[in-house]
Protein backbone atom coordinates (compact mmCIF):
# COMPACT_ATOMS: atom_id res chain seq x y z
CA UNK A 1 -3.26 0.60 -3.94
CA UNK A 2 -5.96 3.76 -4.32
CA UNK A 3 -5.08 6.49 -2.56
CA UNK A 4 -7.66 9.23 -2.37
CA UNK A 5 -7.23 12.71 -1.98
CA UNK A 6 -9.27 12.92 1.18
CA UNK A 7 -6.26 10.64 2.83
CA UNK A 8 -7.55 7.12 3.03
CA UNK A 9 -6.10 3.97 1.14
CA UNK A 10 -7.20 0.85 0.09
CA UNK A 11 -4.45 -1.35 -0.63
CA UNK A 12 -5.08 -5.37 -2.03
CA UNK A 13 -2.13 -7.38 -1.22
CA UNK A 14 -1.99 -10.99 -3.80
CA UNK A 15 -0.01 -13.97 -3.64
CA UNK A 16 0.24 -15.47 -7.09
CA UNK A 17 1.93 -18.77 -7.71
CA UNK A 18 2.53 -20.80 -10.86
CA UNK A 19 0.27 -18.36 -12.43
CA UNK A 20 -2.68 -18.70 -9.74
CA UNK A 21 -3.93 -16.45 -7.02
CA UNK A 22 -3.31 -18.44 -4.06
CA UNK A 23 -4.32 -15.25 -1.14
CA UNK A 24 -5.70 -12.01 -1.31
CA UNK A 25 -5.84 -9.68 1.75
CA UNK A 26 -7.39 -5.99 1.62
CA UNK A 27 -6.09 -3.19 3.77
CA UNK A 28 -7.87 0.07 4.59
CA UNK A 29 -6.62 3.05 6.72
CA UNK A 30 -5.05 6.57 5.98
CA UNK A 31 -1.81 7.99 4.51
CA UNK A 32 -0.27 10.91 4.28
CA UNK A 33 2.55 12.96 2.71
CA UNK A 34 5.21 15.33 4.46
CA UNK A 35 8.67 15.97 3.82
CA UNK A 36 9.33 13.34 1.58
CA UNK A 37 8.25 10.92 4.17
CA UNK A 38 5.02 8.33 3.10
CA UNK A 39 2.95 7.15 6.35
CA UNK A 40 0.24 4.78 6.67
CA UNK A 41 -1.96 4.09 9.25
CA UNK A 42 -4.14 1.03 8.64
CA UNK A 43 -7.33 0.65 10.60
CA UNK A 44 -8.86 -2.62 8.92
CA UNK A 45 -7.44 -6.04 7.87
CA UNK A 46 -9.50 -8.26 5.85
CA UNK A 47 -12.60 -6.46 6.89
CA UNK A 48 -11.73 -6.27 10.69
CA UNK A 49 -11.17 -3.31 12.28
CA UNK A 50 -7.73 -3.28 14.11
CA UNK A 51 -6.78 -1.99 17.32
CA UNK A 52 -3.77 -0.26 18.11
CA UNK A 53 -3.75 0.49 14.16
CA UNK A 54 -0.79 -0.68 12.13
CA UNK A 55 1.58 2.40 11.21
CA UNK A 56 4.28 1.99 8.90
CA UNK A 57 6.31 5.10 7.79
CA UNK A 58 8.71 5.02 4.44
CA UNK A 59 11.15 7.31 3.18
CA UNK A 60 9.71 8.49 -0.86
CA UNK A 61 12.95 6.94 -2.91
CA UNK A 62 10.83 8.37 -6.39
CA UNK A 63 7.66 9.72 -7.13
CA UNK A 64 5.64 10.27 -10.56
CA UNK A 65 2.46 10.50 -11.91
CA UNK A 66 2.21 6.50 -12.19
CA UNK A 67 4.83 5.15 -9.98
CA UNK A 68 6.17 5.39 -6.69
CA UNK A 69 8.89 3.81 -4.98
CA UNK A 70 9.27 3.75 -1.05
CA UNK A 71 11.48 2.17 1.32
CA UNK A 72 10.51 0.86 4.97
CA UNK A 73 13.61 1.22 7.22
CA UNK A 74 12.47 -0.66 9.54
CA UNK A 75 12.08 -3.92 7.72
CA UNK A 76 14.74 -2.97 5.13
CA UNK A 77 12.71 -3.31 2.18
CA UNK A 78 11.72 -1.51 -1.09
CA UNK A 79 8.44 -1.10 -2.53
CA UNK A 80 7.07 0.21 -5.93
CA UNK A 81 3.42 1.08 -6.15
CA UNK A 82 2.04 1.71 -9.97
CA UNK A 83 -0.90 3.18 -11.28
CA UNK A 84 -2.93 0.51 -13.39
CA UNK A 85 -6.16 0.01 -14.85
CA UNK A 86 -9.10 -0.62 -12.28
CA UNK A 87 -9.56 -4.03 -14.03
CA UNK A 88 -6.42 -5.27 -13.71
CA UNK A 89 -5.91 -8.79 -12.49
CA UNK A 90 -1.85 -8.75 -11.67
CA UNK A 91 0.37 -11.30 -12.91
């Protein structure tokens, strides 16, 4: 995920099996930061634009320089985000 100081994301989403990327799907939209609460609001899937937008708000669980880890209440689920090279291909 790159999230830019002027509040907009771009987020690549991978499914890798048996060593192979089998789907990749790119997100774009904004975030932002308040009271230890994360929001997004994406805006394009895949290149579409999206109407209503998706928004998805998590409650900041820890937060570095290089890693972040968020939790969507909703879904009941934990993400980490962490800072990697730009030429990183995941694993």
């Amino acid at each position: 995920m790159n999230r830019h100081e002027d509040g907009t994301f771009t987020i690549e989403f991978r499914t890798v099996k048996a060593g192979q990327n089998m789907h990749k799907q790119t997100e774009k939209g904004n975030w932002k930061y308040h009271d230890g609460r994360y929001t997004t609001i994406t805006t394009s899937v895949a290149g579409v634009n999206i109407e209503p937008y998706y928004v998805d708000e998590y409650e900041i669980k820890s937060l570095t320089e290089n890693e972040m880890t968020y939790y969507h209440d909703k879904a009941k689920q934990t993400f980490s985000s962490r800072r990697v090279n730009c030429d990183h291909e995941g694993s």
